[in-house]
PDB file of N, CA and C in Angstrom:
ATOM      1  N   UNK A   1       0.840  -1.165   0.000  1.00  0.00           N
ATOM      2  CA  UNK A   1       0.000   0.000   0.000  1.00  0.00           C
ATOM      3  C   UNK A   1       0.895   1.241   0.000  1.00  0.00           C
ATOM      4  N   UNK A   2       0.496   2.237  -0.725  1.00  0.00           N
ATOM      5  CA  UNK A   2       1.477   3.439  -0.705  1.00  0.00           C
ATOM      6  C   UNK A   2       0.928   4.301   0.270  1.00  0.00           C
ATOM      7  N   UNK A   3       2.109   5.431   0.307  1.00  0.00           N
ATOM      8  CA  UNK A   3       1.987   5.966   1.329  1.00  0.00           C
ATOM      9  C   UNK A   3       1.644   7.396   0.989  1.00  0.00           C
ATOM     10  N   UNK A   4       0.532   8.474   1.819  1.00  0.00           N
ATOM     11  CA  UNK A   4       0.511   9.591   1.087  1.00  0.00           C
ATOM     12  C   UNK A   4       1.485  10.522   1.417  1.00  0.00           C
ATOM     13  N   UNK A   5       1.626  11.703   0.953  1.00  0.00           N
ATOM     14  CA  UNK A   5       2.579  12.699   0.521  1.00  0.00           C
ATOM     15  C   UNK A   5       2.719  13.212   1.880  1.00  0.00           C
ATOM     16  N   UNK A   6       1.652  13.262   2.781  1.00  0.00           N
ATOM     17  CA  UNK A   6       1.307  13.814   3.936  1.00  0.00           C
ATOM     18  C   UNK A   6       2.494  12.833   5.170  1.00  0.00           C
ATOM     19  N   UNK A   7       2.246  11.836   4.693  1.00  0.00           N
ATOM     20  CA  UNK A   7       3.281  10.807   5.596  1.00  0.00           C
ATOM     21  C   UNK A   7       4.336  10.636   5.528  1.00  0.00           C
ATOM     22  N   UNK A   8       4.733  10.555   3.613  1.00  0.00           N
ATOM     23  CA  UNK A   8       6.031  10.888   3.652  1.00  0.00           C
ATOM     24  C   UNK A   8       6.702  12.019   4.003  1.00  0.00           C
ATOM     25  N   UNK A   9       6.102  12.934   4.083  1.00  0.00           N
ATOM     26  CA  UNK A   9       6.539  14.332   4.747  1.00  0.00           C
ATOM     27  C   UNK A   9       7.000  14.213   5.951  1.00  0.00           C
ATOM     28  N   UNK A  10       6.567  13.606   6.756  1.00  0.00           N
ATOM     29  CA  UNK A  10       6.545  13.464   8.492  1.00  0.00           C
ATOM     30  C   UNK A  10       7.685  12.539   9.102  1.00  0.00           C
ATOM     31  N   UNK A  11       7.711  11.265   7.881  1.00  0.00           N
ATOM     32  CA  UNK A  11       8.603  10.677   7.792  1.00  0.00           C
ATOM     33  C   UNK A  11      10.099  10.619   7.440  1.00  0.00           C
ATOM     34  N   UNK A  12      10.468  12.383   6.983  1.00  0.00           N
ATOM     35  CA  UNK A  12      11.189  12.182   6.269  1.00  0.00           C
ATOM     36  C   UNK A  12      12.111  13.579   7.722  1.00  0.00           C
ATOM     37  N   UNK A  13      13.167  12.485   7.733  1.00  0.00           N
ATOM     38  CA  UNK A  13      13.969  13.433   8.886  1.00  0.00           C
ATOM     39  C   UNK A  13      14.311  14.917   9.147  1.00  0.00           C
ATOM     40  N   UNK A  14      14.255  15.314   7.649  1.00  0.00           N
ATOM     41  CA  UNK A  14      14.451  16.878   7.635  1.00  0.00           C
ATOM     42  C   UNK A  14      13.132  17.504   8.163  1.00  0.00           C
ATOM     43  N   UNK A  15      12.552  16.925   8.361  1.00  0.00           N
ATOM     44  CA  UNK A  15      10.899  17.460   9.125  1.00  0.00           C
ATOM     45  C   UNK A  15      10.815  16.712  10.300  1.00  0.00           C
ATOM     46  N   UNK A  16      11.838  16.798  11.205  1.00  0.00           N
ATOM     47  CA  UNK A  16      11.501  16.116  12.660  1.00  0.00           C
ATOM     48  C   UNK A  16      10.797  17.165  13.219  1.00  0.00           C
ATOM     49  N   UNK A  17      11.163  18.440  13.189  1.00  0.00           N
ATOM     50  CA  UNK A  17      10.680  19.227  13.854  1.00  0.00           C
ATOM     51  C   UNK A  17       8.852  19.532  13.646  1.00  0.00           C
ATOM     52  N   UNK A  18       8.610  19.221  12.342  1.00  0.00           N
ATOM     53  CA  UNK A  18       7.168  19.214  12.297  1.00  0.00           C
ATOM     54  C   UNK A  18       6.590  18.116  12.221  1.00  0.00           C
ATOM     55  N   UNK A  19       7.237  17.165  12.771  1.00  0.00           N
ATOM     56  CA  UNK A  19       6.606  15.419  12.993  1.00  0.00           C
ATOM     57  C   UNK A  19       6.272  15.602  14.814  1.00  0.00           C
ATOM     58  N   UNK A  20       7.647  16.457  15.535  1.00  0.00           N
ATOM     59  CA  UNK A  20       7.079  16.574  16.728  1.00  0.00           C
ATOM     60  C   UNK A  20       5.870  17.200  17.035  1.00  0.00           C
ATOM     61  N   UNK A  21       5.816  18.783  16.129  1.00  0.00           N
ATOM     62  CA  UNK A  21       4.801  19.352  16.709  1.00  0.00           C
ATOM     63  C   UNK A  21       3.446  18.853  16.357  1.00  0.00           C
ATOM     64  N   UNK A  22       3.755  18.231  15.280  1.00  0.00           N
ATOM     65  CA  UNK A  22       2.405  17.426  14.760  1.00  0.00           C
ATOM     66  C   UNK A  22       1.498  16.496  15.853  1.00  0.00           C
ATOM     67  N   UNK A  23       2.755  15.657  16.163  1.00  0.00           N
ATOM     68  CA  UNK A  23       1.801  14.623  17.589  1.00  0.00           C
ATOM     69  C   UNK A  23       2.126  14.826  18.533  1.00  0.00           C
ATOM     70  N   UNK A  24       2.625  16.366  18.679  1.00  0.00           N
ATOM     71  CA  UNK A  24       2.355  16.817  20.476  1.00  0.00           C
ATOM     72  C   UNK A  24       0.363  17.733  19.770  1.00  0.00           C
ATOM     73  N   UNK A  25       0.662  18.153  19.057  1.00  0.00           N
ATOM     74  CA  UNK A  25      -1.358  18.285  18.781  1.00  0.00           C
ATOM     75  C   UNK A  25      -1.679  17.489  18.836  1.00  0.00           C
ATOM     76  N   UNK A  26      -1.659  16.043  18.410  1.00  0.00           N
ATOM     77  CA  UNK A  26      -2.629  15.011  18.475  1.00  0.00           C
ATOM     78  C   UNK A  26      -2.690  14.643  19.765  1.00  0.00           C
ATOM     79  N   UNK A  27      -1.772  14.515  20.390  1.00  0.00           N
ATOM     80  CA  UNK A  27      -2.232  13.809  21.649  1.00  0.00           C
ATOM     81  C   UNK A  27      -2.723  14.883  22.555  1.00  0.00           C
ATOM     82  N   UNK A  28      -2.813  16.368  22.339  1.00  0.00           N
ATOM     83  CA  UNK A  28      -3.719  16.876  23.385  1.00  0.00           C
ATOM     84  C   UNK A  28      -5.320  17.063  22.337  1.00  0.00           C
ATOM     85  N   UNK A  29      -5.208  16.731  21.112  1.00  0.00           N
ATOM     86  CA  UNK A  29      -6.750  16.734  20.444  1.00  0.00           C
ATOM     87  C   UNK A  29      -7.518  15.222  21.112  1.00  0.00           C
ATOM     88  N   UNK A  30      -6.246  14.285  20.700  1.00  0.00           N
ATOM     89  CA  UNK A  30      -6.808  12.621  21.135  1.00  0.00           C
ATOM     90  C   UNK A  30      -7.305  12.381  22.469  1.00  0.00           C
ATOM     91  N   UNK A  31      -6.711  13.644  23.208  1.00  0.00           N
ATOM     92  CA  UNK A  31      -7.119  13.995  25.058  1.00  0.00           C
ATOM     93  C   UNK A  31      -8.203  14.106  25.079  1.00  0.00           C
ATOM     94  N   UNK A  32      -8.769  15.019  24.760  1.00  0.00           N
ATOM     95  CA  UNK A  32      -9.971  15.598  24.750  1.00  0.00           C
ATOM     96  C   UNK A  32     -11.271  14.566  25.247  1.00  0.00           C
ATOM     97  N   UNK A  33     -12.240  15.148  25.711  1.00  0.00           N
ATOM     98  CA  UNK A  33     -13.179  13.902  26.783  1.00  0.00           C
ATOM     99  C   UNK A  33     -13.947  14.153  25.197  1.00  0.00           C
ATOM    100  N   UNK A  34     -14.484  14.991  25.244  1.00  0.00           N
ATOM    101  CA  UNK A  34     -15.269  14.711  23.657  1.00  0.00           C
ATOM    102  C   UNK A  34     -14.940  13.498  22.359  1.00  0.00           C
ATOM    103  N   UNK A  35     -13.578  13.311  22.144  1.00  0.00           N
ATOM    104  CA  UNK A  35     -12.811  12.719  21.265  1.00  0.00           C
ATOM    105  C   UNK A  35     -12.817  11.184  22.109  1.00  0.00           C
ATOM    106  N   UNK A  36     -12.717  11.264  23.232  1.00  0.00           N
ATOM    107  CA  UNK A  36     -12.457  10.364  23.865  1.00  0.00           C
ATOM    108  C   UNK A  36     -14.477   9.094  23.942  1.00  0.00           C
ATOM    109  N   UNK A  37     -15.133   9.843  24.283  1.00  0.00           N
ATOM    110  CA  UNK A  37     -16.467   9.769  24.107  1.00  0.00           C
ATOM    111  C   UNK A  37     -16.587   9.023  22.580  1.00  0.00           C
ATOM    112  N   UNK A  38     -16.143   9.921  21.881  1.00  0.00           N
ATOM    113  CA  UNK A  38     -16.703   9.555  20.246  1.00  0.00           C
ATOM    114  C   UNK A  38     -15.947   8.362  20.207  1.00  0.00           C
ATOM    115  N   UNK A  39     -14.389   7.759  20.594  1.00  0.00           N
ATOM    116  CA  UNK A  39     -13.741   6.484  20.160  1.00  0.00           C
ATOM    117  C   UNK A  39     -14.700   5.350  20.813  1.00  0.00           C
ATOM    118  N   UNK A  40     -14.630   5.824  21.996  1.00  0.00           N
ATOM    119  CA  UNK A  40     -15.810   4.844  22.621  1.00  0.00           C
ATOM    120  C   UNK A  40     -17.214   4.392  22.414  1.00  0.00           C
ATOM    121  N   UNK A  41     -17.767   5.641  21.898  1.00  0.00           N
ATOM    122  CA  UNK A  41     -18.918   4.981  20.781  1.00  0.00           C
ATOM    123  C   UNK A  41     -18.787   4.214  19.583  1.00  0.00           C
ATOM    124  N   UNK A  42     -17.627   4.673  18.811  1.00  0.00           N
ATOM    125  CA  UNK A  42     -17.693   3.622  17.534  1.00  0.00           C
ATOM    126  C   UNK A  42     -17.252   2.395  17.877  1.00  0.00           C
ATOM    127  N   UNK A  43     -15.913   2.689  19.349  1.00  0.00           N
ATOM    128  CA  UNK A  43     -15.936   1.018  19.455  1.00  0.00           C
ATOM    129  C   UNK A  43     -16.707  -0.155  19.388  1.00  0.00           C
ATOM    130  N   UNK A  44     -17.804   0.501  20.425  1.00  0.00           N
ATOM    131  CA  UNK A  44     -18.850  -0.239  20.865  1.00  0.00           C
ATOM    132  C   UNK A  44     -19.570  -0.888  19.709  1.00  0.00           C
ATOM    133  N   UNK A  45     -20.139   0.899  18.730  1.00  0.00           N
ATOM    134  CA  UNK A  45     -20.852  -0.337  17.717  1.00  0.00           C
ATOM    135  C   UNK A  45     -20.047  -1.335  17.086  1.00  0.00           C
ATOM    136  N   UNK A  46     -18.252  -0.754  16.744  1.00  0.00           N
ATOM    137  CA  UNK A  46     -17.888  -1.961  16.057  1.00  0.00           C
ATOM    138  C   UNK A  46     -17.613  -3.409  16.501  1.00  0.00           C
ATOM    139  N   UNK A  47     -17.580  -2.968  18.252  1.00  0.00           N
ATOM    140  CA  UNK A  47     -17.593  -4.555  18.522  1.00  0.00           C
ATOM    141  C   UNK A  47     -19.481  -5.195  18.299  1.00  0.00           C
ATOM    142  N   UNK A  48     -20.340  -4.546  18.791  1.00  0.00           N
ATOM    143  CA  UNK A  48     -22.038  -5.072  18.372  1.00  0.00           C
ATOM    144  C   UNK A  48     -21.878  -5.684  16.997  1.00  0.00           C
ATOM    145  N   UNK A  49     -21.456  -5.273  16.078  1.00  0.00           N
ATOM    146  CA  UNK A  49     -21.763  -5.472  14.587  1.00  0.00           C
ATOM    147  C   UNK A  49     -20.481  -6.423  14.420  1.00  0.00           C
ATOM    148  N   UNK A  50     -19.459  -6.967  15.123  1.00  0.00           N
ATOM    149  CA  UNK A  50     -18.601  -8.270  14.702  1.00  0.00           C
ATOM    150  C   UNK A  50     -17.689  -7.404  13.726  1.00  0.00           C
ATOM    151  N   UNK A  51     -17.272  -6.037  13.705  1.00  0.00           N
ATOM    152  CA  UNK A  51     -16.485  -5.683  12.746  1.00  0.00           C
ATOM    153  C   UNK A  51     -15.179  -4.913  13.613  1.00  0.00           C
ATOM    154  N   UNK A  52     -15.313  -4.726  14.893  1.00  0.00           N
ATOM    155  CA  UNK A  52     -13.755  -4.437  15.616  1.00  0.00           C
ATOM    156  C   UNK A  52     -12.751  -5.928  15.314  1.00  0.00           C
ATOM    157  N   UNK A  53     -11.723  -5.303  15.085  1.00  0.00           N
ATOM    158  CA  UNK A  53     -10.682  -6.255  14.764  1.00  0.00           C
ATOM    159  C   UNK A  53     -10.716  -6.912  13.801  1.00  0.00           C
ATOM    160  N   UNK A  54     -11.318  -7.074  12.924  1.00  0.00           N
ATOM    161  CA  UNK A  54     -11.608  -8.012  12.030  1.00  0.00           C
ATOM    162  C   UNK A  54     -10.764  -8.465  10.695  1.00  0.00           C
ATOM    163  N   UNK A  55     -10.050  -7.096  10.340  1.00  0.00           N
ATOM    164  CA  UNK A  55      -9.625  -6.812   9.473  1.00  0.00           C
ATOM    165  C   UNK A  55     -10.067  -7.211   8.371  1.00  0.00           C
ATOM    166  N   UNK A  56     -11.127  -6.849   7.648  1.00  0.00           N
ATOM    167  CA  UNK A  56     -12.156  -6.829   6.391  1.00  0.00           C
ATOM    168  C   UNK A  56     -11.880  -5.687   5.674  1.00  0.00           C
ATOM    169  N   UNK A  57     -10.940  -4.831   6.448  1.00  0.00           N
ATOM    170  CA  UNK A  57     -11.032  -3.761   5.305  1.00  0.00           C
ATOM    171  C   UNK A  57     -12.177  -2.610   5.048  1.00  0.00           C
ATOM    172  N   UNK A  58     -12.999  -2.981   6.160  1.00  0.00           N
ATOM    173  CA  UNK A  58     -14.362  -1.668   6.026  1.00  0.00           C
ATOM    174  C   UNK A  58     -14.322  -1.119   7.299  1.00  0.00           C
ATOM    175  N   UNK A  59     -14.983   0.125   6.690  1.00  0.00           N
ATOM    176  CA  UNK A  59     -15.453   1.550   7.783  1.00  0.00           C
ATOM    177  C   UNK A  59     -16.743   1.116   7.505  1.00  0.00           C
ATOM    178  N   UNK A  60     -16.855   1.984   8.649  1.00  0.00           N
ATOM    179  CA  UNK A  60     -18.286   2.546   8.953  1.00  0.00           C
ATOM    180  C   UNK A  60     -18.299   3.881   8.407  1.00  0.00           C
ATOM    181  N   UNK A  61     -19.313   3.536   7.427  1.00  0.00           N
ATOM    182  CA  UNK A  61     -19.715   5.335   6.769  1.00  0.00           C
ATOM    183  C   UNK A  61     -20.406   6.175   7.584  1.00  0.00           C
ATOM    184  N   UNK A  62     -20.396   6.970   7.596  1.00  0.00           N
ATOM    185  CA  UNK A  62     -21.278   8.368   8.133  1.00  0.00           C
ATOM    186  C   UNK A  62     -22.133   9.134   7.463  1.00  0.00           C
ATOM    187  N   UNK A  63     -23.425   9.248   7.283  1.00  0.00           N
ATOM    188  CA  UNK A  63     -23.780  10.311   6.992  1.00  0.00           C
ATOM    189  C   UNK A  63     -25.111  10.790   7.858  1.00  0.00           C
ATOM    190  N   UNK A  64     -24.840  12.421   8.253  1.00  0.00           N
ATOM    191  CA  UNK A  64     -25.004  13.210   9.336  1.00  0.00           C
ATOM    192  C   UNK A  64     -25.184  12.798  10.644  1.00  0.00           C
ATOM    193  N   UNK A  65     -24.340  12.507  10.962  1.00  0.00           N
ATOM    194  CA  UNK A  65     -23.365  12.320  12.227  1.00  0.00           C
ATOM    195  C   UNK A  65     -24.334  10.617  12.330  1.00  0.00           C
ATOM    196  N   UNK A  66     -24.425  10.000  11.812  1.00  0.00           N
ATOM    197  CA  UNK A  66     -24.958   8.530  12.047  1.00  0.00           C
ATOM    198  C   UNK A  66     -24.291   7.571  11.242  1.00  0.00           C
ATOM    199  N   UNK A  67     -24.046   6.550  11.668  1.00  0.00           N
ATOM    200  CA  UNK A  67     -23.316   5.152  10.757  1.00  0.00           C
ATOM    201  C   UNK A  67     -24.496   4.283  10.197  1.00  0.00           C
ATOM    202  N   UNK A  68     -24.220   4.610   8.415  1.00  0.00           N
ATOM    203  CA  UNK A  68     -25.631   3.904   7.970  1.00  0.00           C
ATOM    204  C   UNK A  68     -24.647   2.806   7.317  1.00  0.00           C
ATOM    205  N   UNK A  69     -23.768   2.009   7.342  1.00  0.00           N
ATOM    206  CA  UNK A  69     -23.676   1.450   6.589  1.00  0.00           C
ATOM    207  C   UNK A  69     -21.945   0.677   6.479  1.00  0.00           C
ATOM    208  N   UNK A  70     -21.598  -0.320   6.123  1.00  0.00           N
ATOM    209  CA  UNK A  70     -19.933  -0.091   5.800  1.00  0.00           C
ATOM    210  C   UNK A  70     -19.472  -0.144   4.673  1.00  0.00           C
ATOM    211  N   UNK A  71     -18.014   0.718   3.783  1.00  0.00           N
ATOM    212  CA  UNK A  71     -18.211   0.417   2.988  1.00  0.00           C
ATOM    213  C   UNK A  71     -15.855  -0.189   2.881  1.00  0.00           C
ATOM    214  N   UNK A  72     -15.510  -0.106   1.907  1.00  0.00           N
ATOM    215  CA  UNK A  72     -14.206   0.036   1.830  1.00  0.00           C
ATOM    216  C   UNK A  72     -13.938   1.133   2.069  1.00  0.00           C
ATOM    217  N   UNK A  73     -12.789   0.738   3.042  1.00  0.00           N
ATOM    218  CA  UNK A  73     -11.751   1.882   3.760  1.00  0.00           C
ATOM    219  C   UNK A  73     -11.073   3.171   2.652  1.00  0.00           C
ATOM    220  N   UNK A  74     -10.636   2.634   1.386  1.00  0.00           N
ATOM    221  CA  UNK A  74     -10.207   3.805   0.531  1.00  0.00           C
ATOM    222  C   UNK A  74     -11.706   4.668   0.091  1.00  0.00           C
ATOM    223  N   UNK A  75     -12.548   3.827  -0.301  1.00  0.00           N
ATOM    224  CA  UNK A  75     -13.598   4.704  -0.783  1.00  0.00           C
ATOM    225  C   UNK A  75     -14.486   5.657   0.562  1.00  0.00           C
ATOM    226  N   UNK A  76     -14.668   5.498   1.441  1.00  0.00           N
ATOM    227  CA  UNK A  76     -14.840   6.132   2.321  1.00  0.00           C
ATOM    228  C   UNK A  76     -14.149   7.086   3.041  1.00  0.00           C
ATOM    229  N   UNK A  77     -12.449   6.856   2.885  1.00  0.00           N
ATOM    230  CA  UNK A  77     -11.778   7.907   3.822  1.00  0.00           C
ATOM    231  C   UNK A  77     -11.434   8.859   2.628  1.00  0.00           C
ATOM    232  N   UNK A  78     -11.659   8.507   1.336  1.00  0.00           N
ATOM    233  CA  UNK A  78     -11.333   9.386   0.002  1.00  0.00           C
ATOM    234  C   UNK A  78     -12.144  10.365   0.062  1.00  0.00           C
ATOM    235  N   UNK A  79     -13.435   9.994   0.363  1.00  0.00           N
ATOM    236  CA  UNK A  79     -14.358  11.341   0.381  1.00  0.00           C
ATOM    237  C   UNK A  79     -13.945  12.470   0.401  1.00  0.00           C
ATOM    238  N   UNK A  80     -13.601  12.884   1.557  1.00  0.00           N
ATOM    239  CA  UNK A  80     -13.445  14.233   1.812  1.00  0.00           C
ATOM    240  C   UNK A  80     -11.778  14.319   2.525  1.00  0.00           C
ATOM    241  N   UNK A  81     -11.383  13.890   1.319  1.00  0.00           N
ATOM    242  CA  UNK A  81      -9.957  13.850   0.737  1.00  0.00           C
ATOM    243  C   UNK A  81      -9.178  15.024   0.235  1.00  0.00           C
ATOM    244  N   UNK A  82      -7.878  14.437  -0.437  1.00  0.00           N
ATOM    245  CA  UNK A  82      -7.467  15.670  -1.266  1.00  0.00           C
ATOM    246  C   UNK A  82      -8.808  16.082  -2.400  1.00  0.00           C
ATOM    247  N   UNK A  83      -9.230  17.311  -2.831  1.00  0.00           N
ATOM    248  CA  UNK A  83      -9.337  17.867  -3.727  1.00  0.00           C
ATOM    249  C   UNK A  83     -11.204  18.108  -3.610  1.00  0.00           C
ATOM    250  N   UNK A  84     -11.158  17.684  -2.252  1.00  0.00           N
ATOM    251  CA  UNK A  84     -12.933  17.303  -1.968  1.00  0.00           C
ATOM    252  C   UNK A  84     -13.080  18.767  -1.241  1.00  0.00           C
ATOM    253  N   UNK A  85     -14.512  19.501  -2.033  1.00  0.00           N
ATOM    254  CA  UNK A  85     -14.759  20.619  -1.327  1.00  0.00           C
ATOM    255  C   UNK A  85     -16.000  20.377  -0.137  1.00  0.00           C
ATOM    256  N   UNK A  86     -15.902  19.737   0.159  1.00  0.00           N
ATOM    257  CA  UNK A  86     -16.773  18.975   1.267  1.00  0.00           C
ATOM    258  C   UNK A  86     -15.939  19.719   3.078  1.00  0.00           C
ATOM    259  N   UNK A  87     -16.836  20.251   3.689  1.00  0.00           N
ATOM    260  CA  UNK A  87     -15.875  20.253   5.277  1.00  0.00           C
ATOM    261  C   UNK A  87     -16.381  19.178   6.094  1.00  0.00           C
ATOM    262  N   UNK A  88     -15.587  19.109   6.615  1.00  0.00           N
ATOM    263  CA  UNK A  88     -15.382  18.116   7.836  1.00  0.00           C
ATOM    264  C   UNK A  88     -16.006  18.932   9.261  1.00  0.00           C
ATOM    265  N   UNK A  89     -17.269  18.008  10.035  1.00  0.00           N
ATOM    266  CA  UNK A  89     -17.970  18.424  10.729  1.00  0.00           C
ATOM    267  C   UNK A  89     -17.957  18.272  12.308  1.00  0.00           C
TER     268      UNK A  89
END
């Protein structure tokens, strides 16, 4: 599987300095009781529905703020991807 441009960036030593500051944000966003709440809900449904761990290769889609459905992981996280004028909610 390739890797995007975004990763190789982070990965690439001349950018340590913005690989640190990168996941010193994540881990005070990943803090957050809100964020923390939301992992714990999808867990749940994905363990109900037999799809935590499974490795099948599917998400759970979203649409407005509800999981109707699963589909493949590229076609779903592509959405609102590079070049998608779609925001993130």
């Amino acid at each position: 599987m390739g890797e995007s441009k975004t990763s190789k960036y982070y990965a690439d030593p001349k950018n340590a300095a913005a690989k640190k500051k990168r996941l010193a944000y994540q881990k005070k966003y990943n803090a957050r009781e809100d964020q923390k709440d939301y992992r714990v809900e999808l867990n749940a449904h994905n363990r109900k529905t037999g799809k935590y761990g499974n490795g099948d290769g599917l998400d759970a889609s979203h649409k407005n703020g509800k999981i109707v459905g699963y589909e493949k992981a590229s076609s779903n996280r592509a959405r609102n991807g590079k070049g998608s004028t779609k925001q993130k909610g």
